[in-house]
C-alpha atoms as a PDB file:
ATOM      1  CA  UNK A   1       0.000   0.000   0.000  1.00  0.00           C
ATOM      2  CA  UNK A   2       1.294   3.826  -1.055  1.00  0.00           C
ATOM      3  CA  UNK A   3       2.358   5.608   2.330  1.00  0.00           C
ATOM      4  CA  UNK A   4       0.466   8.402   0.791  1.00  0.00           C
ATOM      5  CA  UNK A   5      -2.510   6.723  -0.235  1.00  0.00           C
ATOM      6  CA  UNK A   6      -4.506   9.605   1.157  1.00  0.00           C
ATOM      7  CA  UNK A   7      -5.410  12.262  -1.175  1.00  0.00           C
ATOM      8  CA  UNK A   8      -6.513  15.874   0.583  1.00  0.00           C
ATOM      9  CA  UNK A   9      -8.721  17.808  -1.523  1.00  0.00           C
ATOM     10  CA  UNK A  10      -7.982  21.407  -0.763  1.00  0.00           C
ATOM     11  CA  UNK A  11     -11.373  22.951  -2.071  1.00  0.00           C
ATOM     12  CA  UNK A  12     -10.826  26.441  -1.191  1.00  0.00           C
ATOM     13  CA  UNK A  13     -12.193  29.631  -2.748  1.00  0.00           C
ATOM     14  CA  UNK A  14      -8.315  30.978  -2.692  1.00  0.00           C
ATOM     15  CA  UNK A  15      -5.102  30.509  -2.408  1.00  0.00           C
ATOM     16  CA  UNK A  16      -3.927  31.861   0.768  1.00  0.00           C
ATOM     17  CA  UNK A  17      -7.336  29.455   2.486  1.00  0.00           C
ATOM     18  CA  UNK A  18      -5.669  26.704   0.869  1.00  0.00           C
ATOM     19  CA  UNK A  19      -2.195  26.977   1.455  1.00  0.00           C
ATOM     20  CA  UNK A  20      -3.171  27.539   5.197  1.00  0.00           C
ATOM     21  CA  UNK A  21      -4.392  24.199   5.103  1.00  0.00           C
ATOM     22  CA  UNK A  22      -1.603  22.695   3.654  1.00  0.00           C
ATOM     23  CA  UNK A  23       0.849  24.335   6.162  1.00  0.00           C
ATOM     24  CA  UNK A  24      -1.231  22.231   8.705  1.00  0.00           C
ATOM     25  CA  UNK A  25      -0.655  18.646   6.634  1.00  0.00           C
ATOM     26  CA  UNK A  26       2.637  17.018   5.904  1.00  0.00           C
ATOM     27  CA  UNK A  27       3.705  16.291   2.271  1.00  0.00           C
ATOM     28  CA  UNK A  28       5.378  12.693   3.483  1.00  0.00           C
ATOM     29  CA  UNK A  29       2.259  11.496   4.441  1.00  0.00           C
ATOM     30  CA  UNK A  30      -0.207  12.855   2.217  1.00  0.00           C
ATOM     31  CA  UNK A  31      -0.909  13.875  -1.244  1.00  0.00           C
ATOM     32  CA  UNK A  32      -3.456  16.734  -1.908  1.00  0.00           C
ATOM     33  CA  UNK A  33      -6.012  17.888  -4.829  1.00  0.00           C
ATOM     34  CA  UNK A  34      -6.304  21.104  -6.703  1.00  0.00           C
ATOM     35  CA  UNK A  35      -9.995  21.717  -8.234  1.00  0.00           C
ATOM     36  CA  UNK A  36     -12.087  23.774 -10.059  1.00  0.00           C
ATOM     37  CA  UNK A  37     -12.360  26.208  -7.871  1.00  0.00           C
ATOM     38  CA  UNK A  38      -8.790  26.785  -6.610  1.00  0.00           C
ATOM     39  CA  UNK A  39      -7.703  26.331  -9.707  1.00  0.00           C
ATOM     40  CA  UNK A  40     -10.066  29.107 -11.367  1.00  0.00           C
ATOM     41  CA  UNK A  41      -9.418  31.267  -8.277  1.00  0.00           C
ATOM     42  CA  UNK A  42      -5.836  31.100  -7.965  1.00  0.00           C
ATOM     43  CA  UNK A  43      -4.501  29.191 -10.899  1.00  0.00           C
ATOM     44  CA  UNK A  44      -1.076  27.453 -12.103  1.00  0.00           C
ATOM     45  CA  UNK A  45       0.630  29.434  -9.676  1.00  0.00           C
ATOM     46  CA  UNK A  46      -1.056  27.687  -6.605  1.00  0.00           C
ATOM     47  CA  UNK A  47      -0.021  24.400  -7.858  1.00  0.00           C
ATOM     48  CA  UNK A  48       3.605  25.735  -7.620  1.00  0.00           C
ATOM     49  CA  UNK A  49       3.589  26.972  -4.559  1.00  0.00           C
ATOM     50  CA  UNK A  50       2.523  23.674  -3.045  1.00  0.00           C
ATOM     51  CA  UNK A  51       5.193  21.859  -5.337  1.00  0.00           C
ATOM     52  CA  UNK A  52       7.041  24.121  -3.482  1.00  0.00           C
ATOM     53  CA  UNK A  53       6.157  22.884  -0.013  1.00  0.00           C
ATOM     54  CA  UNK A  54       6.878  19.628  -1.284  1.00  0.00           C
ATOM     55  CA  UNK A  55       3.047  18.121  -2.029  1.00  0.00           C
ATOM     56  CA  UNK A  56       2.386  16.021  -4.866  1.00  0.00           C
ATOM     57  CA  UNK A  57      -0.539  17.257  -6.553  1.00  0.00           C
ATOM     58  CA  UNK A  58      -3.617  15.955  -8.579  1.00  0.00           C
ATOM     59  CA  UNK A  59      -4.956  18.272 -10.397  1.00  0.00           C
ATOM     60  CA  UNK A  60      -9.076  17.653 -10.583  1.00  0.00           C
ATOM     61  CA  UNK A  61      -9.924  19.507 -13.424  1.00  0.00           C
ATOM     62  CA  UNK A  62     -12.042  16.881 -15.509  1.00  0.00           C
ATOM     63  CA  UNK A  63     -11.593  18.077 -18.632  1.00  0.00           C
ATOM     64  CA  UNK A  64     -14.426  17.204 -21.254  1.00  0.00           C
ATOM     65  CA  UNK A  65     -14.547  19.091 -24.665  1.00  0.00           C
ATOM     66  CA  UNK A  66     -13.767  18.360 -28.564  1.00  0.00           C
ATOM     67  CA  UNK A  67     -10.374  16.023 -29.037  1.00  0.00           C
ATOM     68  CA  UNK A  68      -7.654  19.065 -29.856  1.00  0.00           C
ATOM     69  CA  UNK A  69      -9.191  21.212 -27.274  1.00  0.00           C
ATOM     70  CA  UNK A  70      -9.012  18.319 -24.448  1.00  0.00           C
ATOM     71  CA  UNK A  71      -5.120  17.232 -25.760  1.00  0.00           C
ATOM     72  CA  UNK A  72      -4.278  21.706 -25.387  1.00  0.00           C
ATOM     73  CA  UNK A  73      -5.546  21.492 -22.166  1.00  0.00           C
ATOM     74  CA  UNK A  74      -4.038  17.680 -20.750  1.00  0.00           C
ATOM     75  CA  UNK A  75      -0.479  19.017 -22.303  1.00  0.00           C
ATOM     76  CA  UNK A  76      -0.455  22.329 -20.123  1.00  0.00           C
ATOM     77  CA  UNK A  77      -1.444  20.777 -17.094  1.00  0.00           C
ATOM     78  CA  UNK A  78       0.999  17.788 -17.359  1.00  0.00           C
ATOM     79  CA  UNK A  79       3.686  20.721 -17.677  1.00  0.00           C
ATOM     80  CA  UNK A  80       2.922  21.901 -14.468  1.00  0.00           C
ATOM     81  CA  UNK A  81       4.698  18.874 -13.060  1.00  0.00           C
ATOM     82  CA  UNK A  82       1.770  17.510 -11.682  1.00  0.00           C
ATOM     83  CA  UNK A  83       1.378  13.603 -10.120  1.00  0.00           C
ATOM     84  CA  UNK A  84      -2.161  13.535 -11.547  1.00  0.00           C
ATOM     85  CA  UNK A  85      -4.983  14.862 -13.584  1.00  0.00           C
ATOM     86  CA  UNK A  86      -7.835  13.687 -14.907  1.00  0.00           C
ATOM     87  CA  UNK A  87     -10.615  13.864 -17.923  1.00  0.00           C
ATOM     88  CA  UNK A  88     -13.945  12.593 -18.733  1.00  0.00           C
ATOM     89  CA  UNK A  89     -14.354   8.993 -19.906  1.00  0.00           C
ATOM     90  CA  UNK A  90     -17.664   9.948 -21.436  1.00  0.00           C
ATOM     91  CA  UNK A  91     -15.771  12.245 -23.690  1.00  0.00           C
ATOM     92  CA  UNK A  92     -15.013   9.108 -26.026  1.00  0.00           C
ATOM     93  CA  UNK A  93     -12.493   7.246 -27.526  1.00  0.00           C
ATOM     94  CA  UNK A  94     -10.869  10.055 -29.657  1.00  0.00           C
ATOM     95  CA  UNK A  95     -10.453  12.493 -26.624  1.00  0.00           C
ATOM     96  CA  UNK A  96      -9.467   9.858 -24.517  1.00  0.00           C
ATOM     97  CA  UNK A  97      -6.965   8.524 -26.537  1.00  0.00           C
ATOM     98  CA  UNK A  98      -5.832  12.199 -27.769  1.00  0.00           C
ATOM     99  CA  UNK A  99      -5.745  12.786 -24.003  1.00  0.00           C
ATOM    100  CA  UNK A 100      -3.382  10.220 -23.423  1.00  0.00           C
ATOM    101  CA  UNK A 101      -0.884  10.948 -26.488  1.00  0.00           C
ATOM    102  CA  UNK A 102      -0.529  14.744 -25.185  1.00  0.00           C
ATOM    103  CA  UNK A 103       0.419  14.194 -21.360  1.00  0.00           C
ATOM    104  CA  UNK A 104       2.883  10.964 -23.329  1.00  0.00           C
ATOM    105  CA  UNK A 105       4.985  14.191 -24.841  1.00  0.00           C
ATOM    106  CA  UNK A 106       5.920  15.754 -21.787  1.00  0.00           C
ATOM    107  CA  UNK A 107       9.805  14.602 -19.922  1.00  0.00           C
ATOM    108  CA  UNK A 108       8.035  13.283 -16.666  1.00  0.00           C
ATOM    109  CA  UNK A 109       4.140  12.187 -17.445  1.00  0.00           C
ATOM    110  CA  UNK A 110       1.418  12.046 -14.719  1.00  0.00           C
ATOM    111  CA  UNK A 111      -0.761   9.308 -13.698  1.00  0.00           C
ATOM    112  CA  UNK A 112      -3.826  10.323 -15.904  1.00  0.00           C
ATOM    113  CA  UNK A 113      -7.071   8.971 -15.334  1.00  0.00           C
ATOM    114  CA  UNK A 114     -11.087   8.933 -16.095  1.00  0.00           C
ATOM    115  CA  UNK A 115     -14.102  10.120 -14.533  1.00  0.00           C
ATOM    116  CA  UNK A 116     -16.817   7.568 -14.895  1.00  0.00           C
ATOM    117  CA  UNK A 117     -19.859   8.064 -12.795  1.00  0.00           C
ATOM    118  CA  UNK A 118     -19.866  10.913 -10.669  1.00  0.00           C
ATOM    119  CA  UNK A 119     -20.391   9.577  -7.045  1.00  0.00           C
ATOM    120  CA  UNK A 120     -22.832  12.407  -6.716  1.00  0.00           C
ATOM    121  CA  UNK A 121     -24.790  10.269  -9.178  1.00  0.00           C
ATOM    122  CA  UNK A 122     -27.690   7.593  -8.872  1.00  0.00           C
ATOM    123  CA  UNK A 123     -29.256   5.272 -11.122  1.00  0.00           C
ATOM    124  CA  UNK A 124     -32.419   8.019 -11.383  1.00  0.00           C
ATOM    125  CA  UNK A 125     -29.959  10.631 -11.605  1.00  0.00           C
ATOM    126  CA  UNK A 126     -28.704   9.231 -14.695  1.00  0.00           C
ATOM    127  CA  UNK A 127     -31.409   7.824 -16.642  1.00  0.00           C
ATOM    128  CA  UNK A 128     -32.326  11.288 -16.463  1.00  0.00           C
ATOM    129  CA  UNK A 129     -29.569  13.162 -18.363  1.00  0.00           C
ATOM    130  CA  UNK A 130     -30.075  10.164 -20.808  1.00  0.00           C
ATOM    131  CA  UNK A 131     -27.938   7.342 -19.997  1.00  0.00           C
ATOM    132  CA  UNK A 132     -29.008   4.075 -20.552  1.00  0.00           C
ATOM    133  CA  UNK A 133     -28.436   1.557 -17.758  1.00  0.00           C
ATOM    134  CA  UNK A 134     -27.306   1.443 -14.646  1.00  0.00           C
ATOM    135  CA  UNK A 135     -24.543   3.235 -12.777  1.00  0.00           C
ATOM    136  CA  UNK A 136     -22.758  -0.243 -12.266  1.00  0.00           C
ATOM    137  CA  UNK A 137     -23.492  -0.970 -15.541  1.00  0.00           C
ATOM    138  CA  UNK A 138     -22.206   2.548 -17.015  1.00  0.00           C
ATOM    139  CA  UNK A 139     -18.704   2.315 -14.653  1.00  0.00           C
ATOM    140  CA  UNK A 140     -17.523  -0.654 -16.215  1.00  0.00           C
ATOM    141  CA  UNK A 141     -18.682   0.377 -19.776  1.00  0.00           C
ATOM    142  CA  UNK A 142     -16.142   3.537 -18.828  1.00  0.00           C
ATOM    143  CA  UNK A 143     -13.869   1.640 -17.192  1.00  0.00           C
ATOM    144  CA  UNK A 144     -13.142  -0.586 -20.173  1.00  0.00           C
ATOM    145  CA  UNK A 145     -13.051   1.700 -22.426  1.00  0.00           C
ATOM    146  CA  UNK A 146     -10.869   4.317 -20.449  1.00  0.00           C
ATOM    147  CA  UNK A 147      -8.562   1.080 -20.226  1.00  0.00           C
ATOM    148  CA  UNK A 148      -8.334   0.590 -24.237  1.00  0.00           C
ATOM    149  CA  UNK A 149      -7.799   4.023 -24.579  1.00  0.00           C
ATOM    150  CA  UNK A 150      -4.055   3.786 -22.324  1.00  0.00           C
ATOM    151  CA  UNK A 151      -4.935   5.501 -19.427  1.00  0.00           C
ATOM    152  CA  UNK A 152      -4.069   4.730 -16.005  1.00  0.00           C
ATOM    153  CA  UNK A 153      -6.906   4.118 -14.101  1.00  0.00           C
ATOM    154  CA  UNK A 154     -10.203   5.488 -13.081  1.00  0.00           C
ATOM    155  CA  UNK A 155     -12.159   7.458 -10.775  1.00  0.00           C
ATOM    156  CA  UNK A 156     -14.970   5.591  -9.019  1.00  0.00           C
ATOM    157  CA  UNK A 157     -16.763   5.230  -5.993  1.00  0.00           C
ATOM    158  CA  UNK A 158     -15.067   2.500  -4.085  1.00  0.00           C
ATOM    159  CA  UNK A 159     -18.043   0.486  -3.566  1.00  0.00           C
ATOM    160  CA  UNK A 160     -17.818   0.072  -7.333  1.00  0.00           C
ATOM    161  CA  UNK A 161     -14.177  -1.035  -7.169  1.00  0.00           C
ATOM    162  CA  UNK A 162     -14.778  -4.652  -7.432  1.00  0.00           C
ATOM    163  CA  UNK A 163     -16.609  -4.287 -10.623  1.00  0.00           C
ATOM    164  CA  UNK A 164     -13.756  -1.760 -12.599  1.00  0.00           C
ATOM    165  CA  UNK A 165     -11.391  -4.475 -11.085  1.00  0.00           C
ATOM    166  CA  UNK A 166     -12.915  -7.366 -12.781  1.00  0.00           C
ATOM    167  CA  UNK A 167     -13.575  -4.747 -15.701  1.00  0.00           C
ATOM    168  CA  UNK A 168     -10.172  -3.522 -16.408  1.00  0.00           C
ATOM    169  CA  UNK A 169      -7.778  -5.505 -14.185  1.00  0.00           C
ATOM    170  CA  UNK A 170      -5.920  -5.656 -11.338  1.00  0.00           C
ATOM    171  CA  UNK A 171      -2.980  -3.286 -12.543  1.00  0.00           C
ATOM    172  CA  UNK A 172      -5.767  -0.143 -13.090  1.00  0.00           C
ATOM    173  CA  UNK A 173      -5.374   2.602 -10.786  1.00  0.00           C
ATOM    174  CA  UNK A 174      -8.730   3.216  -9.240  1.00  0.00           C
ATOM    175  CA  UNK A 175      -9.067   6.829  -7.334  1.00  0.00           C
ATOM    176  CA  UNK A 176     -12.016   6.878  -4.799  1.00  0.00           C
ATOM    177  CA  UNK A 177     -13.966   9.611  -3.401  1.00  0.00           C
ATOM    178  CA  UNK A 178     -16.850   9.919  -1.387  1.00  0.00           C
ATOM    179  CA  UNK A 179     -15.035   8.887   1.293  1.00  0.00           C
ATOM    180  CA  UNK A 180     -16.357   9.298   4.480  1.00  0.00           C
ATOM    181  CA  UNK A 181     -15.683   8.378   8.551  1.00  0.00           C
ATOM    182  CA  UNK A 182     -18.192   6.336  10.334  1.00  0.00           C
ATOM    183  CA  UNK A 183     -19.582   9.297  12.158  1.00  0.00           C
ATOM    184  CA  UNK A 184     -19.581  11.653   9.199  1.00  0.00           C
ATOM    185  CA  UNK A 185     -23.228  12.714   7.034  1.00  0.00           C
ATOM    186  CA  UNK A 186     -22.566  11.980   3.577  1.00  0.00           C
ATOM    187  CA  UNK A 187     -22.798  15.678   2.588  1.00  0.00           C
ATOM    188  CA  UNK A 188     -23.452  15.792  -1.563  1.00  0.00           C
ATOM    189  CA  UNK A 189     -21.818  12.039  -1.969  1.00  0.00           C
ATOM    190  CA  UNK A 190     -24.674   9.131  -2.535  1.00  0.00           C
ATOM    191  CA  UNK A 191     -22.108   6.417  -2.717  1.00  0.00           C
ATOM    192  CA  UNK A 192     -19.555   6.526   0.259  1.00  0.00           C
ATOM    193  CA  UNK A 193     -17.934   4.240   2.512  1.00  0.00           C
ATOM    194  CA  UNK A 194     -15.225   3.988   5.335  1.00  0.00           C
ATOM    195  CA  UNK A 195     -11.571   4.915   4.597  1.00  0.00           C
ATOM    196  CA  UNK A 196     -10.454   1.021   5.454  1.00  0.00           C
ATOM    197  CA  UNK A 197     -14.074  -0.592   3.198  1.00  0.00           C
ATOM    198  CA  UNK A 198     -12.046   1.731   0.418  1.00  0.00           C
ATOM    199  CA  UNK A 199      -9.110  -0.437   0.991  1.00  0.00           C
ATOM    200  CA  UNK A 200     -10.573  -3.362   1.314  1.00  0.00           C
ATOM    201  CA  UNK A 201     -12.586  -3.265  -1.509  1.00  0.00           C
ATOM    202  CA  UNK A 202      -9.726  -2.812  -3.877  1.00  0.00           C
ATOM    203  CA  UNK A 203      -9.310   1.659  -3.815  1.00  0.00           C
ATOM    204  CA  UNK A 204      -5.643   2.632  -4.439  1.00  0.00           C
ATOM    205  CA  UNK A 205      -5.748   6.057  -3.295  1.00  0.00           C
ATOM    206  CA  UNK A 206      -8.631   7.853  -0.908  1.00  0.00           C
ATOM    207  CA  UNK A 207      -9.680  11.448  -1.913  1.00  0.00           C
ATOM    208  CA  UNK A 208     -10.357  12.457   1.675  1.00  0.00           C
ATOM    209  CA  UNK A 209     -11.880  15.755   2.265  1.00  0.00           C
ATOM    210  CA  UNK A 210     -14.428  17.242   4.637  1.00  0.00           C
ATOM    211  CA  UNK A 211     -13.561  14.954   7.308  1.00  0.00           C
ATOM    212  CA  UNK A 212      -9.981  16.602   7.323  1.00  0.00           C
ATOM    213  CA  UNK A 213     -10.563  19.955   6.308  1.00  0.00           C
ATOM    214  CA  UNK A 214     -13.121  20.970   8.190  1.00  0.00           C
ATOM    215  CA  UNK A 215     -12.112  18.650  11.679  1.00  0.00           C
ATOM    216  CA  UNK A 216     -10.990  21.205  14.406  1.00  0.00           C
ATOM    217  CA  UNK A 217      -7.585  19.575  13.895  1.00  0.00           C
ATOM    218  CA  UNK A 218      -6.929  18.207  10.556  1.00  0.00           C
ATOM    219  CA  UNK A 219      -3.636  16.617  11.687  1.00  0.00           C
ATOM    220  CA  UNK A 220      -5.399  14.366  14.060  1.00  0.00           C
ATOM    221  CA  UNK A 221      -8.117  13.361  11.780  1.00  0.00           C
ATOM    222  CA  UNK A 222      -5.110  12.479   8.899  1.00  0.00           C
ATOM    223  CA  UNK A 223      -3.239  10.168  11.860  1.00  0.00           C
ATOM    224  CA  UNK A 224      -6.497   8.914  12.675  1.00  0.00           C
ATOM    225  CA  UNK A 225      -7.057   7.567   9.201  1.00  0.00           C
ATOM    226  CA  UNK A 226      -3.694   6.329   8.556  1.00  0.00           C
ATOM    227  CA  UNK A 227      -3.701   4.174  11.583  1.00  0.00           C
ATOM    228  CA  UNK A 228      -7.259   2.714  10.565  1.00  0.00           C
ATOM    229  CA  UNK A 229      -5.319   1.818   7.763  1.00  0.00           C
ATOM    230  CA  UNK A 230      -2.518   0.144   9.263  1.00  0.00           C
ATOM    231  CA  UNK A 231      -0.032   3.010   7.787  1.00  0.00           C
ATOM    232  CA  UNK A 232       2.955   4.263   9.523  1.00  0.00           C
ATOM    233  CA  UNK A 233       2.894   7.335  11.487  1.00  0.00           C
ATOM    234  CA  UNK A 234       5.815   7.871  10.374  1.00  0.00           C
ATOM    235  CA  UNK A 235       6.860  10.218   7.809  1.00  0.00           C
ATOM    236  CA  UNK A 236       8.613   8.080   4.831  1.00  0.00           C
END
């Protein structure tokens, strides 16, 4: 299991809330996530100040647009020297695989990965914006697909980790949030589970956020989590 398995999400409307939050964490023991709205707030600039503090960073971006627009965008990001990023698997084959040639071309590539289902998402939900099937059902169609296309892994809820692993394999990356402590309310998530059910059920890394962020002391929270999951407290 990655020492860092945890992933802090750092959803902040600016920079200086953000960094402030990452001055509280420490980079050997946890990776963290820049998003849309960091990103649009405070943009590339945040993401090197925190390479600066010595954080590996995914950057959550999603992007989802024509092929050439998508492969623009996934060859400036992977640029910034970034450990991850992400796109759209319901973009399609072209953008994926266009997606996958640009971040290719840069010296030191990042993991780069697909959004299947949003875990905001239900089987209503997405009958209604006109997808056919279920989310199970949807997640592996993605999965498989994202997995032709050369990418590294996926983004799924990690109840649905069993099925992408019997999708795509055991060597797919699969990035879960919607992760949630046993005494937390699921906020906006509709599929969650338990940092160590993540593990269990086959997650590779843990997008962790509102439990840690918003805990009167983050730190605690982070150790708290890492010992559920058997990881040492020490800083690698």
């Amino acid at each position: 299991m990655d020492n860092k398995i945890v992933v802090v999400p750092l959803d902040f409307p600016d920079a200086a809330s953000a960094l402030a939050m990452a001055a509280r964490l420490d980079p050997r023991l946890c990776r963290v996530k820049v998003g849309k709205e960091l990103f649009v707030a405070a943009g590339p600039a945040v993401v090197e100040q925190l390479h600066q503090r010595g954080f590996e960073v995914f950057l959550d971006l999603k992007f989802h647009d024509i092929p050439n627009t998508v492969a623009g965008a996934c060859k400036s990001a992977a640029r910034l020297g970034v450990w991850m990023m992400n796109v759209h698997a319901s973009g399609g084959e072209a953008m994926l695989r266009a997606a996958r040639e640009a971040v290719a071309s840069v010296t030191k590539p990042p993991l780069l990965i697909g959004v299947t289902i949003l875990t905001s998402l239900d089987d209503e939900s997405i009958a209604r914006v006109g997808f056919s099937g279920s989310v199970r059902e949807n997640v592996e169609r993605l999965a498989r697909l994202t997995k032709e296309c050369g990418l590294d892994g996926v983004v799924c809820s990690a109840q649905e980790a069993p099925w992408v692993r019997a999708a795509a394999g055991t060597s797919f990356t699969l990035v879960t949030p919607g992760i949630r402590l046993a005494t937390d309310a699921k906020g906006d998530q509709v599929r969650t589970v338990t940092p160590a059910e993540a593990v269990k059920l086959g997650a590779d890394y843990l997008v962790i956020g509102r439990p840690i962020t918003r805990a009167t002391d983050p730190v605690a929270v982070l150790e708290g989590i890492r010992r559920e999951l058997g990881l040492s407290q020490e800083a690698a």
